[in-house]
C-alpha atoms as a PDB file:
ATOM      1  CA  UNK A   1      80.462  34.468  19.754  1.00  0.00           C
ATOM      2  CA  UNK A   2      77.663  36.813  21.060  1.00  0.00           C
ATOM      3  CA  UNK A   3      73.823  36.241  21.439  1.00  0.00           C
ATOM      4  CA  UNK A   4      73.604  39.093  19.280  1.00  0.00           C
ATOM      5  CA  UNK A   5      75.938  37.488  16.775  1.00  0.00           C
ATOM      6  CA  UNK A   6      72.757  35.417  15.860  1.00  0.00           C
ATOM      7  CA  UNK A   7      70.833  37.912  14.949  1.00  0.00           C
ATOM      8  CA  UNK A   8      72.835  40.265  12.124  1.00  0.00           C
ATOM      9  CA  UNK A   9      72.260  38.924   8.507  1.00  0.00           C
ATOM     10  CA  UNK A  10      73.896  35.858   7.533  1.00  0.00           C
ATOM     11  CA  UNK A  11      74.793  34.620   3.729  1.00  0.00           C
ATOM     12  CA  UNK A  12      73.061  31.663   2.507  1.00  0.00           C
ATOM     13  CA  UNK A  13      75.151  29.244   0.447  1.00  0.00           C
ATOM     14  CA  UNK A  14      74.059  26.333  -1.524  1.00  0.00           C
ATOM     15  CA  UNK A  15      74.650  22.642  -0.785  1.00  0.00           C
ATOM     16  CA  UNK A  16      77.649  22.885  -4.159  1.00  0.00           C
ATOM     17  CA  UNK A  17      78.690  26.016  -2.499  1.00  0.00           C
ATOM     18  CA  UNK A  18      79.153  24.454   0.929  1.00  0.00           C
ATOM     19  CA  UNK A  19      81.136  21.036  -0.126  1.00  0.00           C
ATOM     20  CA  UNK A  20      83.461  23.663  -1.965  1.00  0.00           C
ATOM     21  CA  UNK A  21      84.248  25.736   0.936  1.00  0.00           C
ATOM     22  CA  UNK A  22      84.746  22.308   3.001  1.00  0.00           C
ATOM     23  CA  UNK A  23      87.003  21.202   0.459  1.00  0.00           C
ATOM     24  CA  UNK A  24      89.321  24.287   0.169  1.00  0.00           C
ATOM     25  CA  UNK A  25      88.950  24.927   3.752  1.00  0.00           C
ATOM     26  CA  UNK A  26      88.726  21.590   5.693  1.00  0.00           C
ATOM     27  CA  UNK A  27      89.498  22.143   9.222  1.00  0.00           C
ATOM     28  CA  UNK A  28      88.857  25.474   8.802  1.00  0.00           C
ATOM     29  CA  UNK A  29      85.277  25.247   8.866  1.00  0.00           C
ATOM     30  CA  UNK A  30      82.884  24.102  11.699  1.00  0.00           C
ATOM     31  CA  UNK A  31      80.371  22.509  10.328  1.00  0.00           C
ATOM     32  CA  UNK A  32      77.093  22.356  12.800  1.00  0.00           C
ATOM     33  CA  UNK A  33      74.178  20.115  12.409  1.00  0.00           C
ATOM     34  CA  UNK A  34      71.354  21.797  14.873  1.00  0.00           C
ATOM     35  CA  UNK A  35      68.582  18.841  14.043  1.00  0.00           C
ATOM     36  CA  UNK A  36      67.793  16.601  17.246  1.00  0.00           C
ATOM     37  CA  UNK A  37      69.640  13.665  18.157  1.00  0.00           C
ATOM     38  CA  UNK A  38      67.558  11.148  16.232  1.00  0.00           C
ATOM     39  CA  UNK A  39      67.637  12.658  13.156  1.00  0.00           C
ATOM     40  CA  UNK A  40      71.837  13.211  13.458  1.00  0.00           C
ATOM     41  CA  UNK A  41      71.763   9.353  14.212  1.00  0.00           C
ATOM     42  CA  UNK A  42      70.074   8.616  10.653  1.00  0.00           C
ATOM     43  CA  UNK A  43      72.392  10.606   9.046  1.00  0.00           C
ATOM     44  CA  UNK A  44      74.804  13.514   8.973  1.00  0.00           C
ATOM     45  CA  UNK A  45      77.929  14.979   6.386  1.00  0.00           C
ATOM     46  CA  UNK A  46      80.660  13.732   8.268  1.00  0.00           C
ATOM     47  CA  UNK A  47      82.960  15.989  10.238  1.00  0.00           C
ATOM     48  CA  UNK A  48      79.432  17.634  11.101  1.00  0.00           C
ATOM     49  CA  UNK A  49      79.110  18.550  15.000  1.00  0.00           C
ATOM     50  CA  UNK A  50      75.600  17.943  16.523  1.00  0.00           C
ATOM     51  CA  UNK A  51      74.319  20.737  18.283  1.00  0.00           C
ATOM     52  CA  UNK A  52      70.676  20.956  18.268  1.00  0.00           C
ATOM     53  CA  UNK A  53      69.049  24.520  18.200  1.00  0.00           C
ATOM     54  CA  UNK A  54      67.321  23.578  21.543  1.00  0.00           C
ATOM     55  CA  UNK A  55      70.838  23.831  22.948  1.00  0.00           C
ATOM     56  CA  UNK A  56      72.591  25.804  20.356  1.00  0.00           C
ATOM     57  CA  UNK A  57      72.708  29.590  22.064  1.00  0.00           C
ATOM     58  CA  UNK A  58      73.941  27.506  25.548  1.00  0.00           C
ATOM     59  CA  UNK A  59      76.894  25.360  23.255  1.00  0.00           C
ATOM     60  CA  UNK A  60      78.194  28.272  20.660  1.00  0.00           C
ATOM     61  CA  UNK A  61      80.661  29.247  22.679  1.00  0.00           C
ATOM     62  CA  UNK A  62      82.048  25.737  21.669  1.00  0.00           C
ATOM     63  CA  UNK A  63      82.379  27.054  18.542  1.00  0.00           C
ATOM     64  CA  UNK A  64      86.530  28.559  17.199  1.00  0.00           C
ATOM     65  CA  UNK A  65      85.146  32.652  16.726  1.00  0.00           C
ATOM     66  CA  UNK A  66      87.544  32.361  13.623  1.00  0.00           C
ATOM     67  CA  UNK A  67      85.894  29.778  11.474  1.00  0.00           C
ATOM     68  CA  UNK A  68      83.239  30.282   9.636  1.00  0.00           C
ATOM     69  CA  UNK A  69      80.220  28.604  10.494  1.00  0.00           C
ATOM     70  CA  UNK A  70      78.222  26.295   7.988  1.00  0.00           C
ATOM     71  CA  UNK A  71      74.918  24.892   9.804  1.00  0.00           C
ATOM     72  CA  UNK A  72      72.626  22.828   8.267  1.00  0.00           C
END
């Protein structure tokens, strides 16, 4: 993935649409949680990796370039 990779349009999908796509997909989604530590520990949809946005552009090349991305 490419810093300018976050900055083309990107599709918004609703919470329904999102649980679908993990269901057909599974594994075949990364799911990214970019809220801070603290609020990950209260709570987070499982599977999700934490990777807060103060880190995120430094960490995305973490992320499989053929998976969609879902971040929340």
């Amino acid at each position: 993935m490419k810093l300018a990779d976050l900055f083309r349009r990107v599709d918004s999908i609703s919470p329904d649409e999102a649980r679908q796509m993990l269901a057909d997909r599974g594994d075949g989604v990364s799911l990214v949680d970019v809220r801070e530590p603290r609020e990950y520990e209260q709570g987070h949809i499982p599977g999700a990796i934490l990777m807060p946005m103060s880190v995120f552009t430094d960490r995305m090349k973490e992320l499989d370039p053929s998976k969609p991305v879902i971040t929340y």
